[in-house]
N, C-alpha and C. Protein backbone atom coordinates (compact mmCIF):
# COMPACT_ATOMS: atom_id res chain seq x y z
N UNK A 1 0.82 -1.19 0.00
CA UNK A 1 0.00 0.00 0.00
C UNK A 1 0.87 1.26 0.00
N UNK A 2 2.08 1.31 0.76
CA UNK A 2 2.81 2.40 0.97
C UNK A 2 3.39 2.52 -0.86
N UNK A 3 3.85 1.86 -1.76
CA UNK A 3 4.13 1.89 -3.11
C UNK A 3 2.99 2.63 -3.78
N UNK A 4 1.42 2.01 -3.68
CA UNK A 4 0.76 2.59 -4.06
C UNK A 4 0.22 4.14 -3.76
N UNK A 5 1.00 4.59 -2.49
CA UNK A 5 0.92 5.55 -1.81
C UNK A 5 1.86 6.95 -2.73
N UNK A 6 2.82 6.46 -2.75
CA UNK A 6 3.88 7.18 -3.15
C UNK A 6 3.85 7.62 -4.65
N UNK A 7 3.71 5.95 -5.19
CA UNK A 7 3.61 6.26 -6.41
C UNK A 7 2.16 7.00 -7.50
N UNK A 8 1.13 7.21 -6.20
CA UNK A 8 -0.05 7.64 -6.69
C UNK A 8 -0.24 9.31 -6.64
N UNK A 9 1.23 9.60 -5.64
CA UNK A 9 1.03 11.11 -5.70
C UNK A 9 2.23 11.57 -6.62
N UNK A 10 3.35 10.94 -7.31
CA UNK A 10 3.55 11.19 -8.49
C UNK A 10 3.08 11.14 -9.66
N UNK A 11 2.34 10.17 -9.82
CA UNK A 11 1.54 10.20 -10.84
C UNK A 11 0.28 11.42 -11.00
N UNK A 12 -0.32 11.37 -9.71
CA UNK A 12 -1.20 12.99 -9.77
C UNK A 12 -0.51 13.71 -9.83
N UNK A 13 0.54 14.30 -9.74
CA UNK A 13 1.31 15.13 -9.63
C UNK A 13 1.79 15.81 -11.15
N UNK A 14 2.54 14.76 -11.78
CA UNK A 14 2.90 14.69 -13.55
C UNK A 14 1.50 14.87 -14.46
N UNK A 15 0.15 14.11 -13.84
CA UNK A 15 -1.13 14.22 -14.24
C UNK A 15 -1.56 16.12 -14.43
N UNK A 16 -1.10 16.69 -12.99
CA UNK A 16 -1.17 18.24 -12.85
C UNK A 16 -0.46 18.95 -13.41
N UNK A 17 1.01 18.63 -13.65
CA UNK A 17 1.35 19.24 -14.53
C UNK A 17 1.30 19.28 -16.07
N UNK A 18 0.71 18.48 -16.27
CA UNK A 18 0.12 18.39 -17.99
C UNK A 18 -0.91 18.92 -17.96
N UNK A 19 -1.88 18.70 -17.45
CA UNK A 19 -3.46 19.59 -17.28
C UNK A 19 -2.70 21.12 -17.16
N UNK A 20 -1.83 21.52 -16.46
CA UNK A 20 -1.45 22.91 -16.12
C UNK A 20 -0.99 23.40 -17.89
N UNK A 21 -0.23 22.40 -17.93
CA UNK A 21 0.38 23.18 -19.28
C UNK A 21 -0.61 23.20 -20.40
N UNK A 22 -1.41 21.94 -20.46
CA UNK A 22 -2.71 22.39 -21.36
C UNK A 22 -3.63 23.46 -21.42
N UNK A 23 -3.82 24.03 -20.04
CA UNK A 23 -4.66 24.95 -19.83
C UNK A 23 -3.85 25.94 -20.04
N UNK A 24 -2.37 25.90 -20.06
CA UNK A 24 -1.55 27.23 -20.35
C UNK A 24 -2.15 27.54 -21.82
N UNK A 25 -1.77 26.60 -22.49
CA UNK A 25 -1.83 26.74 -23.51
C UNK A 25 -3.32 26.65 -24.67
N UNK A 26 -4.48 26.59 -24.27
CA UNK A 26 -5.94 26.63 -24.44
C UNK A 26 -5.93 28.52 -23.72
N UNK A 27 -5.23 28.76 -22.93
CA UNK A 27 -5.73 30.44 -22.46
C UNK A 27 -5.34 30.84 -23.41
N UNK A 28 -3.89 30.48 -23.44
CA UNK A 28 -3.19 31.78 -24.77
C UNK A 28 -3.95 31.25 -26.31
N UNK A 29 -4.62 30.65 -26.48
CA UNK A 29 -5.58 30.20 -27.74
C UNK A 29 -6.81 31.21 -27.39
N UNK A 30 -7.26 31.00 -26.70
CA UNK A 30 -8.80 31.46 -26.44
C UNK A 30 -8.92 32.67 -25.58
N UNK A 31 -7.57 33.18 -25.01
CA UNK A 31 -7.82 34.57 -23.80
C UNK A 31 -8.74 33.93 -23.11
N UNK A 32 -8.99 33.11 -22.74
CA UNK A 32 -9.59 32.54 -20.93
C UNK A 32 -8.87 32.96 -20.08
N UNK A 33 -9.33 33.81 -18.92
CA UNK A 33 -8.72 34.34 -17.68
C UNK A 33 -8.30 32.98 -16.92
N UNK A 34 -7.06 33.09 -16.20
CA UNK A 34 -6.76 32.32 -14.50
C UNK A 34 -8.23 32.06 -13.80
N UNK A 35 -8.49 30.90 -13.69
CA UNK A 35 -9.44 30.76 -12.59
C UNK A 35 -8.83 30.56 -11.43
N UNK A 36 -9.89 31.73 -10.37
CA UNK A 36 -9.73 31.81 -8.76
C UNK A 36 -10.02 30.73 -8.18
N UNK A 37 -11.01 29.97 -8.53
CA UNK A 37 -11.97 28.75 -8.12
C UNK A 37 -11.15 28.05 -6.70
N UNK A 38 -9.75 27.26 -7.36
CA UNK A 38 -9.41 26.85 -6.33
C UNK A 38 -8.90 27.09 -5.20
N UNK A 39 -8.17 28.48 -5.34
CA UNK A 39 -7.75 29.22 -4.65
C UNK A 39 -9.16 29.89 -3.50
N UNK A 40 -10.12 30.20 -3.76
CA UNK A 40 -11.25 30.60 -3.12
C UNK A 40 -11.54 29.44 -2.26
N UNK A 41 -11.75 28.12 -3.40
CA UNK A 41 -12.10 27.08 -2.48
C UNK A 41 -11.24 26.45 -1.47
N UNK A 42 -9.58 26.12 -1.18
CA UNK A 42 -9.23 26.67 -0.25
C UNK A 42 -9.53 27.41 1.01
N UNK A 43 -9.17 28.87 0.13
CA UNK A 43 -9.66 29.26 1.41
C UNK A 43 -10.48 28.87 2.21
N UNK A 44 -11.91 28.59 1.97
CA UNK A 44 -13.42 28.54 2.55
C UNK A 44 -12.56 27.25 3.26
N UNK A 45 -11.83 26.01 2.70
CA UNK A 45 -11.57 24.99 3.25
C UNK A 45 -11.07 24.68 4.57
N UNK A 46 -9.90 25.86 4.68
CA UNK A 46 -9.12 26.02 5.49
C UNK A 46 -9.68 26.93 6.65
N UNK A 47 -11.12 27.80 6.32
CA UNK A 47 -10.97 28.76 7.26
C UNK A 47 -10.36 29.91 7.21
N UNK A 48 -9.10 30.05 6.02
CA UNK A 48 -8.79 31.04 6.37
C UNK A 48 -9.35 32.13 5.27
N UNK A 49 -8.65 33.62 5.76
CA UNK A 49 -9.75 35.20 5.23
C UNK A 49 -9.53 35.05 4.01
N UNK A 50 -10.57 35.43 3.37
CA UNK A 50 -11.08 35.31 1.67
C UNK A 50 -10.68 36.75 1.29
N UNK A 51 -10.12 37.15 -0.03
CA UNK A 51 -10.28 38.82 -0.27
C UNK A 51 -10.95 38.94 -1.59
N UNK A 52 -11.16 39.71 -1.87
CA UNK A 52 -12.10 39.88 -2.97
C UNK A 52 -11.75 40.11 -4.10
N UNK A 53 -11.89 39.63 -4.99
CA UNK A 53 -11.42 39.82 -6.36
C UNK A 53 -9.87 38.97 -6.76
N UNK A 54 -9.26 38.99 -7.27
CA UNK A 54 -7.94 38.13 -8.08
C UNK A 54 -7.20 37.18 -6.50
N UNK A 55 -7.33 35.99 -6.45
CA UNK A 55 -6.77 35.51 -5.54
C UNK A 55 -5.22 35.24 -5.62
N UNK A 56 -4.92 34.97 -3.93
CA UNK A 56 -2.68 34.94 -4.36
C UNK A 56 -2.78 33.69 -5.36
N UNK A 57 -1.85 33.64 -6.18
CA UNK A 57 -1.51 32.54 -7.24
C UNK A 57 -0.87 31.56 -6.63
N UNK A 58 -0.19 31.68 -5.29
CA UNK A 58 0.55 30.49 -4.37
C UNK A 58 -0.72 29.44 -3.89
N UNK A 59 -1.80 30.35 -3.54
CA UNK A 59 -2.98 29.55 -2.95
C UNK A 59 -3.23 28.62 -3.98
N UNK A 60 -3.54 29.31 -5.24
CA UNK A 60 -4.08 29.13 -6.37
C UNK A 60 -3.29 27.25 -6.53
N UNK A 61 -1.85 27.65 -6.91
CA UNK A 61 -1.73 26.62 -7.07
C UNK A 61 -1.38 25.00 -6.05
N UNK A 62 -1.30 25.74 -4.96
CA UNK A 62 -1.74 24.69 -3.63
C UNK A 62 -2.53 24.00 -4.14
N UNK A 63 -3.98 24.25 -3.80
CA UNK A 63 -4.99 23.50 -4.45
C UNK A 63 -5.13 23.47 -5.16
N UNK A 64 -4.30 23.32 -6.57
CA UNK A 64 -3.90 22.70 -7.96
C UNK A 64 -3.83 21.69 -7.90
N UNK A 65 -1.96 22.03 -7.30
CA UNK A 65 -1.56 20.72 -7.55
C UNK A 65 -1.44 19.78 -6.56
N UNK A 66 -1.52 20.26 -5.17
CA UNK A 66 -1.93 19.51 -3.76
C UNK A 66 -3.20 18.51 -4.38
N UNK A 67 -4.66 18.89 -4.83
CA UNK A 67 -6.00 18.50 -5.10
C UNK A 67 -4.91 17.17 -5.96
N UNK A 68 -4.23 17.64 -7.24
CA UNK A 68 -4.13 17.01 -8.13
C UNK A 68 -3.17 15.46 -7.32
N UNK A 69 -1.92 15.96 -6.81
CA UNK A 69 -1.52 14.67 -6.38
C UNK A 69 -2.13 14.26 -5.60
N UNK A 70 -2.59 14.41 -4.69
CA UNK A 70 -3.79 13.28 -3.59
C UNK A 70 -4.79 12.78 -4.32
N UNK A 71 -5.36 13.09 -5.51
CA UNK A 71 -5.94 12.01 -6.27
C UNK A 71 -5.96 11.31 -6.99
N UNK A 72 -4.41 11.41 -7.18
CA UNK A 72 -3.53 10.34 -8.09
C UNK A 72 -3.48 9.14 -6.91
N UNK A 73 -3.56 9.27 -6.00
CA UNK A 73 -3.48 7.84 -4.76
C UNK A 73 -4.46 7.45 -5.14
N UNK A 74 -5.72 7.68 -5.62
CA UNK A 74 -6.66 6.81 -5.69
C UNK A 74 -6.54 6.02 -7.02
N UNK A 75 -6.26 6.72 -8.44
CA UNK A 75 -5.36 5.90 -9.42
C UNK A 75 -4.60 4.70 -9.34
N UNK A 76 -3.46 5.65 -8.71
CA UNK A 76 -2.38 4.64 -8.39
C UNK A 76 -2.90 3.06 -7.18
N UNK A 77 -4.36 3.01 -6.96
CA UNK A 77 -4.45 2.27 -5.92
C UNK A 77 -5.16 1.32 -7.16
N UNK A 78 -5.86 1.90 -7.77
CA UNK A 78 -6.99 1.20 -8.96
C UNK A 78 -6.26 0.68 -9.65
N UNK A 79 -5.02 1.11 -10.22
CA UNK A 79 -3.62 0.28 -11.21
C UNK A 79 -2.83 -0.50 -10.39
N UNK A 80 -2.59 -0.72 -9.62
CA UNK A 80 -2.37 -1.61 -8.73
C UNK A 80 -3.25 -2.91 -8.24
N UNK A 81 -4.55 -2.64 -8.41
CA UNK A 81 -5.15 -3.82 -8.29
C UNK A 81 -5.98 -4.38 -8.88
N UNK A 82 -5.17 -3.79 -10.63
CA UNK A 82 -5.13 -4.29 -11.83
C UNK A 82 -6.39 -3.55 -12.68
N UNK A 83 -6.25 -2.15 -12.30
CA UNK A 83 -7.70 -1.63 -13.24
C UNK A 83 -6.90 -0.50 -13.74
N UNK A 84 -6.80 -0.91 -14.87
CA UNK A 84 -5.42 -0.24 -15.83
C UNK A 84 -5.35 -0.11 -16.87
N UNK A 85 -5.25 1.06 -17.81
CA UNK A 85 -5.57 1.22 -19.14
C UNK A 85 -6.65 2.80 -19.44
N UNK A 86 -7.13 2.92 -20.60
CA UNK A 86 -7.84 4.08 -20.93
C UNK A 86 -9.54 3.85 -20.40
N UNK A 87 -9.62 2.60 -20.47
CA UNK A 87 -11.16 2.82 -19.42
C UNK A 87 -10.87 3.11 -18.03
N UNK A 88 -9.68 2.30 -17.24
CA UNK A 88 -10.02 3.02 -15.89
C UNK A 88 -9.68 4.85 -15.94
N UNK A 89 -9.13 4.97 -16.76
CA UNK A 89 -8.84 6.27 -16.86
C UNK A 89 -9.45 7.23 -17.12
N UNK A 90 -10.78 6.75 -17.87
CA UNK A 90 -11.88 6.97 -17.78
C UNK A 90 -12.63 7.05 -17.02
N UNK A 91 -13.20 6.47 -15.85
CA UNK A 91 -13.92 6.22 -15.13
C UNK A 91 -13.06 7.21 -14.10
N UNK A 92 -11.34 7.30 -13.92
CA UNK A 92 -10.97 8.21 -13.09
C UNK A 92 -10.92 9.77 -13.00
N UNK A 93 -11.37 9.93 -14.56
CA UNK A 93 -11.81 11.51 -15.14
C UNK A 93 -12.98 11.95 -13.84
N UNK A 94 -13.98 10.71 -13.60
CA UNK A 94 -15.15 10.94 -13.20
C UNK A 94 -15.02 10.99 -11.55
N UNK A 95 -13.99 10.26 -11.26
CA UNK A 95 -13.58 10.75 -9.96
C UNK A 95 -13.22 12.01 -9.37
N UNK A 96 -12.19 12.68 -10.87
CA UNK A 96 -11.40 14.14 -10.53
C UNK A 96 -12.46 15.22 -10.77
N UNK A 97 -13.44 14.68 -11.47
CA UNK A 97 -14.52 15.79 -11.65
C UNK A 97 -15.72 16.13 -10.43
N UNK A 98 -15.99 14.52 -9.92
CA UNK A 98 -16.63 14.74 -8.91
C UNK A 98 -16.38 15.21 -7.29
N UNK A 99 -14.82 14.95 -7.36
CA UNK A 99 -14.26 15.82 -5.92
C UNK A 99 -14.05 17.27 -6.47
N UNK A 100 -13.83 17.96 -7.41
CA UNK A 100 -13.92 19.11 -7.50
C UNK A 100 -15.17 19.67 -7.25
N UNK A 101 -16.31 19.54 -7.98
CA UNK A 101 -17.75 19.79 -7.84
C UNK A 101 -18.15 19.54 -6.30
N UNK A 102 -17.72 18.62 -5.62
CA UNK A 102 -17.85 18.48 -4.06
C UNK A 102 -17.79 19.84 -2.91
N UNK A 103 -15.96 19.78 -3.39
CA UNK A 103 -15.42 20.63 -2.64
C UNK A 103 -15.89 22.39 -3.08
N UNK A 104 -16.10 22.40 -4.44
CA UNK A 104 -16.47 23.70 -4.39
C UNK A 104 -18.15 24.44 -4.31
N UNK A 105 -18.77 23.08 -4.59
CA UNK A 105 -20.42 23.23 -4.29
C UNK A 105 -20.45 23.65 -2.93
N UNK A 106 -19.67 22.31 -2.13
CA UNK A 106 -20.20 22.61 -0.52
C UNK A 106 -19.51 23.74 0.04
N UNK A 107 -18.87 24.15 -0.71
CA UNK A 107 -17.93 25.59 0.40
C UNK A 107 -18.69 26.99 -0.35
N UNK A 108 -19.80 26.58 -1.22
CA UNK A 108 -20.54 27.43 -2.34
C UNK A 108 -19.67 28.23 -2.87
N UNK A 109 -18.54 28.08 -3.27
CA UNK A 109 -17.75 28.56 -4.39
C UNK A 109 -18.08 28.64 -5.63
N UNK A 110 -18.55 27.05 -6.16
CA UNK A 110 -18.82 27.08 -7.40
C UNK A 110 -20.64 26.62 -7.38
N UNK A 111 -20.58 26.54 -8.47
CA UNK A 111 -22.27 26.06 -8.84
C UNK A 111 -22.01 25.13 -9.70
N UNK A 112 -23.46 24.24 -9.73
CA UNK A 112 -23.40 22.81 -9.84
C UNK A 112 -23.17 22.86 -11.61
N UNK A 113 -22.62 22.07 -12.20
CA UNK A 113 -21.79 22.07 -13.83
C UNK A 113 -23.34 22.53 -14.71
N UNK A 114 -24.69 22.00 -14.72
CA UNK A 114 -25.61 21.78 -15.81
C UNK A 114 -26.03 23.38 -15.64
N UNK A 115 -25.72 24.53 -14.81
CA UNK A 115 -25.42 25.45 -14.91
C UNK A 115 -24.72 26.46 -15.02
N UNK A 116 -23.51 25.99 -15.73
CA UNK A 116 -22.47 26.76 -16.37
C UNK A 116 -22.77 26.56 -17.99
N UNK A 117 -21.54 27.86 -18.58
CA UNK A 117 -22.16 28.21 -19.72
C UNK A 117 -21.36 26.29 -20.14
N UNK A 118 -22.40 26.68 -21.50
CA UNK A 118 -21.60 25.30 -22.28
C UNK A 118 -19.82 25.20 -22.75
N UNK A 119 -19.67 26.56 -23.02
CA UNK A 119 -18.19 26.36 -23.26
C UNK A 119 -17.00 26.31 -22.52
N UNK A 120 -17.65 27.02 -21.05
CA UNK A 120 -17.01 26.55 -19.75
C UNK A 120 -16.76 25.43 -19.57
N UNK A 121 -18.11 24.84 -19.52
CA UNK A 121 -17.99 23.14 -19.03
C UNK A 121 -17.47 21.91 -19.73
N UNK A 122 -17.14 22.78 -21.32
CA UNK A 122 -16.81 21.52 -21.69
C UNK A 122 -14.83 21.68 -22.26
N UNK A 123 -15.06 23.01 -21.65
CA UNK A 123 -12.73 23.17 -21.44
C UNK A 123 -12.46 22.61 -19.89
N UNK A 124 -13.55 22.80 -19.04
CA UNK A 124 -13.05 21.72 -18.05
C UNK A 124 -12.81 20.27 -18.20
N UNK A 125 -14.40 19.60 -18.89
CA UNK A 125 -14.07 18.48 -19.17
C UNK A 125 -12.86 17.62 -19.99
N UNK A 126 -12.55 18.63 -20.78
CA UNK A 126 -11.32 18.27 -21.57
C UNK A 126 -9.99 18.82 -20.59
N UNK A 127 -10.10 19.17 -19.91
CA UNK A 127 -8.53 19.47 -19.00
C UNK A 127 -8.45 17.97 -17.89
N UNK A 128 -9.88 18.29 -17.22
CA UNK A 128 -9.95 17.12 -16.30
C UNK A 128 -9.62 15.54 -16.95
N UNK A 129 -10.11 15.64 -18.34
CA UNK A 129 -9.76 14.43 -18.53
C UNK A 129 -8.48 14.00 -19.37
N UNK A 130 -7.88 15.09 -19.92
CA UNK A 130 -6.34 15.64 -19.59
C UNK A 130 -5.51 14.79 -18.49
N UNK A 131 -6.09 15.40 -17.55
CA UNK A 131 -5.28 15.29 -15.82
C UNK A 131 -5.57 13.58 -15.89
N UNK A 132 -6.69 12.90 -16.32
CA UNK A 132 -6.85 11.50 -15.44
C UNK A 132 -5.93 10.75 -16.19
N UNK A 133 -6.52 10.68 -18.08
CA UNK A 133 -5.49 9.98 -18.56
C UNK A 133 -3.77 9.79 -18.39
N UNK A 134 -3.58 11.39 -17.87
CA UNK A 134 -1.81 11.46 -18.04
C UNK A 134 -1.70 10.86 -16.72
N UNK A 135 -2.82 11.16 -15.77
CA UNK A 135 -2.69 10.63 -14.19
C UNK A 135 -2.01 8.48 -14.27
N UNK A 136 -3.22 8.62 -14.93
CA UNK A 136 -3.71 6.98 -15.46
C UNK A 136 -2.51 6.41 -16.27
N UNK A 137 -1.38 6.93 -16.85
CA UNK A 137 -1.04 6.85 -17.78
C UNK A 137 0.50 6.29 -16.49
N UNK A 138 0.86 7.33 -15.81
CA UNK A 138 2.15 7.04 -15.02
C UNK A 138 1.66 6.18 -13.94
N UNK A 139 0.21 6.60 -13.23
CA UNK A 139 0.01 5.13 -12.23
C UNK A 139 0.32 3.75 -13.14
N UNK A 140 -0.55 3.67 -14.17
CA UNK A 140 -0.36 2.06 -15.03
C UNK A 140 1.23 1.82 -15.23
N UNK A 141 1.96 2.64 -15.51
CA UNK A 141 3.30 2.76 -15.77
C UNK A 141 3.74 2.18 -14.18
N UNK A 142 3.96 2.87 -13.33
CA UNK A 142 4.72 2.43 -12.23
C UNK A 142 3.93 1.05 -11.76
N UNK A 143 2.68 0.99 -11.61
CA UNK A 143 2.29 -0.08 -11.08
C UNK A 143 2.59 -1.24 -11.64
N UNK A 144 2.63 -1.59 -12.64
CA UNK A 144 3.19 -2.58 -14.13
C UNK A 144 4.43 -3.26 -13.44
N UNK A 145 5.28 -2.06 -13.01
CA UNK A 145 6.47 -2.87 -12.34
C UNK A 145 6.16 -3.45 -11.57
N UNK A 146 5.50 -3.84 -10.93
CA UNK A 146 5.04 -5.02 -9.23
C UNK A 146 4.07 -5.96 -10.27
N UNK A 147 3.88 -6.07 -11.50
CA UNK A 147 3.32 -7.45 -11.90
C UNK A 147 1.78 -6.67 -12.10
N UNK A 148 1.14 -7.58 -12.49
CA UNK A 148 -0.15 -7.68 -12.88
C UNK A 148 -1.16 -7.61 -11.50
N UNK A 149 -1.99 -6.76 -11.12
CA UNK A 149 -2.53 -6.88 -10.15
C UNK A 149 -4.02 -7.94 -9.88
N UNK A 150 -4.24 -7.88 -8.89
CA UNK A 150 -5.00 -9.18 -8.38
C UNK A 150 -6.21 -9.35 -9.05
N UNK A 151 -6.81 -8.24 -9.74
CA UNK A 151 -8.00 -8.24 -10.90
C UNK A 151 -7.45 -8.73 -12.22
N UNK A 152 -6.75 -8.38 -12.80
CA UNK A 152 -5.96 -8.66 -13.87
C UNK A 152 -5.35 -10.42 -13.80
N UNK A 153 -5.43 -10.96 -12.16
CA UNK A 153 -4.67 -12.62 -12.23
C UNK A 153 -5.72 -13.32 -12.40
N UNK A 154 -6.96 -12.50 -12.16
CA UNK A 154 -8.31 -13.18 -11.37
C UNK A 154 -8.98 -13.29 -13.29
N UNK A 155 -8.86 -12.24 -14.16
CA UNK A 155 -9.08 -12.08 -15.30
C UNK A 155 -8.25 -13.59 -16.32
N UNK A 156 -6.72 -13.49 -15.65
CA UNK A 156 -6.54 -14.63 -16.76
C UNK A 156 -6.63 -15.61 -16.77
N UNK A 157 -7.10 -15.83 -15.34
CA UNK A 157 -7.94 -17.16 -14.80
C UNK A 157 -8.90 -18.33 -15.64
N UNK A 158 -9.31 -17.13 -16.67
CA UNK A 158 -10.52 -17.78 -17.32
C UNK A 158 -10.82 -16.44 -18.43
N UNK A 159 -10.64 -16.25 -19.53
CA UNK A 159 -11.59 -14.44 -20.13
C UNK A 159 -13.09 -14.93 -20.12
N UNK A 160 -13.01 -13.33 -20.02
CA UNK A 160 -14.70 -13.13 -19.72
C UNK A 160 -15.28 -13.22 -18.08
N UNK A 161 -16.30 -13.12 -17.82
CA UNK A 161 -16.66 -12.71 -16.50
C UNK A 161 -17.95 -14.11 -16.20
N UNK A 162 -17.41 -15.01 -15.13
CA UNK A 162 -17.91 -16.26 -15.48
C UNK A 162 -17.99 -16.62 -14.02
N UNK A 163 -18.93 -16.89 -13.26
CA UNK A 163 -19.29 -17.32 -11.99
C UNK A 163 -18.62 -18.32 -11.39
N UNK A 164 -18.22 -19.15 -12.44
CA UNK A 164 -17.43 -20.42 -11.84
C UNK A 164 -15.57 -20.62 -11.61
N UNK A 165 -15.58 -19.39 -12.10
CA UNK A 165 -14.18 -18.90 -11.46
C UNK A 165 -13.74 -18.34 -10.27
N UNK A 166 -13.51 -18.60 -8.90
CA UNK A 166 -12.95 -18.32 -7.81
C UNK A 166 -12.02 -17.15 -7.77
N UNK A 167 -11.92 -16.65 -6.65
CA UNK A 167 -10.82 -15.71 -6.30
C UNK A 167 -9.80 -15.86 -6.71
N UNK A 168 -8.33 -15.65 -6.71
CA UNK A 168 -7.12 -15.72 -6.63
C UNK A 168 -6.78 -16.13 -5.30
N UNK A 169 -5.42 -16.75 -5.55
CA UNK A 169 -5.52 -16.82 -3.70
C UNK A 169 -4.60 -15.51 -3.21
N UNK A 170 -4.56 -16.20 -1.77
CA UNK A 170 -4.34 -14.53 -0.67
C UNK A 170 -2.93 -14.66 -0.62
N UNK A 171 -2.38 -14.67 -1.81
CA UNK A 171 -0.58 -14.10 -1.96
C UNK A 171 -0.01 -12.84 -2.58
N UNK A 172 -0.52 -12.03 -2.67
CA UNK A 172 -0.20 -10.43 -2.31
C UNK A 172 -0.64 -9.59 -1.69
N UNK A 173 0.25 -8.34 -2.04
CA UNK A 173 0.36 -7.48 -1.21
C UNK A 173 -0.96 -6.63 -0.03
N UNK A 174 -1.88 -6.86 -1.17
CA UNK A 174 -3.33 -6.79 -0.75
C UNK A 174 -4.20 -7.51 0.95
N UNK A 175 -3.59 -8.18 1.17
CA UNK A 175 -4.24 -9.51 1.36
C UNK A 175 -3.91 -9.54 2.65
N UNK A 176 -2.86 -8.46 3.52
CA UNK A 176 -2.45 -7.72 4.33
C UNK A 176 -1.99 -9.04 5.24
């Protein structure tokens, strides 16, 4: 678990910095302003004083790239126990989208997505899912080195998804 630990906040991490540089580079295309968002949401998080208008850019990117590597652990935990490739990476888009919308609904920072404009919502969706694949991309990478994980042994057991196939047995790391 501690591997999957480590290696899940590098991988969010490299995940954040590609989303960062994409979005660098989609502003200077389109003149889209810096969003405050996370930086606001923060604050509200922490408690500490909010000011009004352009937030510090240190905050800003705290909860960038802080948000971004702590949810590469959850990646890096899913590639590890063998859910690996462009569908989980998929399905992990939907993770990074739904702790954002969390954290900034409940601190009422932001408002819920089916009310933002359409072209807002859909340069997030393409950054966020930016961030999961590249996320998805170095978890599957590092995890690969420790072997095939326990979904993936349980898979070549038999292909296809078939009732009469049993567990794996309790010889890794998992299995505590």
């Amino acid at each position: 678990m501690k591997r999957a630990v480590w290696q899940g906040l590098l991988a969010g991490a490299a995940g954040a910095v590609v989303m960062t540089m994409g979005e660098k580079l989609e502003q200077r295309l389109t003149g889209r302003p810096d969003s405050h968002v996370p930086a606001r949401t923060l604050e509200r998080v922490t408690g500490r004083a909010e000011r009004p208008g352009k937030q510090p850019v240190p905050v800003n990117w705290v909860m960038h790239f802080g948000q971004g590597a702590l949810l590469g652990v959850v990646r890096s935990v899913m590639a590890h126990a063998g859910l690996r490739g462009p569908w989980s990476s998929a399905k992990f888009a939907v993770v990074r989208l739904t702790n954002d919308q969390i954290l900034e609904n409940a601190t009422g920072v932001g408002a819920p997505p089916p009310t933002w404009p359409r072209k807002e919502l859909a340069v997030d969706l393409l950054h966020k899912s930016v961030y999961a694949f590249a996320t998805g991309a170095v978890a599957d990478a590092l995890a690969a080195r420790s072997g095939p994980g326990p979904g993936q042994r349980h898979a070549a057991m038999r292909p296809g998804r078939t009732s009469d196939v049993g567990p794996v047995p309790r010889t890794d790391a998992w299995s505590g």
